[in-house]
Protein backbone atom coordinates (compact mmCIF):
# COMPACT_ATOMS: atom_id res chain seq x y z
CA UNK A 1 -1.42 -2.76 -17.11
CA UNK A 2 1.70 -0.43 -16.17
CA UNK A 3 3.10 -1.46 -12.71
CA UNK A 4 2.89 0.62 -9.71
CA UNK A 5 6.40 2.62 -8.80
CA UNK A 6 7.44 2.82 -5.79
CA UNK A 7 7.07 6.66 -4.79
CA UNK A 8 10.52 7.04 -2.79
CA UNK A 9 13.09 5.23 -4.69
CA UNK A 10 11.12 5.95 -8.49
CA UNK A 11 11.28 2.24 -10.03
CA UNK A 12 9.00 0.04 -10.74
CA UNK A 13 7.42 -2.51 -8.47
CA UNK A 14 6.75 -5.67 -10.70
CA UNK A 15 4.03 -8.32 -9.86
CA UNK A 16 6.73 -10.87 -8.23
CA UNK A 17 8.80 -8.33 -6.45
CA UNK A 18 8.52 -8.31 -2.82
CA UNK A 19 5.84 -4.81 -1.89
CA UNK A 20 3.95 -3.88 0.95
CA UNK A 21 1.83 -0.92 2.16
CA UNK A 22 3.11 1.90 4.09
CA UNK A 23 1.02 3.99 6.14
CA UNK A 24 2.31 7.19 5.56
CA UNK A 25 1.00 8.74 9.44
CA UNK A 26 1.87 5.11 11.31
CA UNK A 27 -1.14 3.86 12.96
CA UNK A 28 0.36 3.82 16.07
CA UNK A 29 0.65 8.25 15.48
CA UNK A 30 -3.47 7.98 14.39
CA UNK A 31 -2.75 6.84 10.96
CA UNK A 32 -5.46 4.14 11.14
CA UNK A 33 -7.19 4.45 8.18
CA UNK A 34 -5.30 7.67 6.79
CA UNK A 35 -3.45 7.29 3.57
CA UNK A 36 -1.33 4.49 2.77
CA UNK A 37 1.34 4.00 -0.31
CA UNK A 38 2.40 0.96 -1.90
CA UNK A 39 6.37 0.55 -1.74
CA UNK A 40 9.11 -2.02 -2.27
CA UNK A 41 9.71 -4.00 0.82
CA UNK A 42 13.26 -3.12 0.83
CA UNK A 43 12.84 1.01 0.79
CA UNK A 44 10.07 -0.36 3.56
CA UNK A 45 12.25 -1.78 5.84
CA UNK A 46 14.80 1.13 5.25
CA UNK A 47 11.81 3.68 6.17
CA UNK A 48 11.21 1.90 9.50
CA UNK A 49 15.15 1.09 9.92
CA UNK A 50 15.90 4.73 9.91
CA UNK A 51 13.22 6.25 11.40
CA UNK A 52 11.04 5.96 14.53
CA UNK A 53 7.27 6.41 14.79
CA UNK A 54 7.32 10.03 15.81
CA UNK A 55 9.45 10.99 13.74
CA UNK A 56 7.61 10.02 10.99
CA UNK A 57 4.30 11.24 12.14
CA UNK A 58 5.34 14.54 12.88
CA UNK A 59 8.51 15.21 9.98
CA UNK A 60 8.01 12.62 7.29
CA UNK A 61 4.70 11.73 6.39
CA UNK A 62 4.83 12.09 2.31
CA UNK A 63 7.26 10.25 0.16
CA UNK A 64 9.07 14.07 -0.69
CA UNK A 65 9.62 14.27 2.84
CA UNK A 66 10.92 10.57 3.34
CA UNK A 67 13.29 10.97 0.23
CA UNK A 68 14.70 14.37 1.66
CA UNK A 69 15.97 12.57 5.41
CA UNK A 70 19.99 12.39 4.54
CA UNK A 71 20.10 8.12 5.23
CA UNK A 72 16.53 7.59 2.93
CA UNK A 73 18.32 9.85 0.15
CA UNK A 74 21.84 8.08 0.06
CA UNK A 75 19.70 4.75 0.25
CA UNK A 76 17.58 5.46 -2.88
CA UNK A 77 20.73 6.67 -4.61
CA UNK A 78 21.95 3.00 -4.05
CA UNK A 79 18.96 1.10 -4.46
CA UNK A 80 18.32 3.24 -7.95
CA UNK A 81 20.64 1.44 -9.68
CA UNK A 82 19.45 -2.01 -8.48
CA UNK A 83 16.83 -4.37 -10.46
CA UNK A 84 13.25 -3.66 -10.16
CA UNK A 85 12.93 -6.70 -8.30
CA UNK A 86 15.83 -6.52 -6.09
CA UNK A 87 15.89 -7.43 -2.41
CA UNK A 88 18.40 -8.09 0.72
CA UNK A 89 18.02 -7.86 4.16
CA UNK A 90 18.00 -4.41 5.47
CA UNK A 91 21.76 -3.72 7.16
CA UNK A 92 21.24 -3.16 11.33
CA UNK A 93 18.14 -2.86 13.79
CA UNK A 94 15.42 -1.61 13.52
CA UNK A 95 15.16 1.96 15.43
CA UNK A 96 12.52 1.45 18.39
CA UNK A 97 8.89 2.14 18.33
């Protein structure tokens, strides 16, 4: 079986690299339920580093919207050229709820 890839950075996500789900409305914006998409942890944490709750309710709830925001871009074009299975802790704090 082909692994999943990660719809905003485009690689792979291999069995023992670190995933989660993201809800792509956040459930705190009535996402409960809605669509989620599996992604690396580390393009996670960058997702919810960069962006608040709104904002990604109302401007960026598909992966082409999420890789369009100017931080999420420059972070995939980093991250792109990184293992499959690559992780680090996500630079700063997280932007408030």
């Amino acid at each position: 079986m082909d692994d999943p890839v990660c719809p905003v950075c485009g690689r792979n996500i291999p069995p023992q690299a670190r995933q989660s789900l993201h809800h792509l409305t956040p459930k705190l914006k009535g996402g409960k339920g809605g669509p989620t998409v599996r992604l690396h942890q580390i393009c996670h944490n960058e997702i919810h580093a960069t962006l608040t709750e709104a904002e990604l309710a109302r401007d960026f709830n598909t992966p082409e919207a999420l890789r369009t925001h100017p931080r999420l871009a420059k972070f995939i074009a980093w991250v792109s050229k990184r293992p499959n299975d690559f992780h680090s802790k996500t630079p700063g704090r997280r932007r408030k709820r």
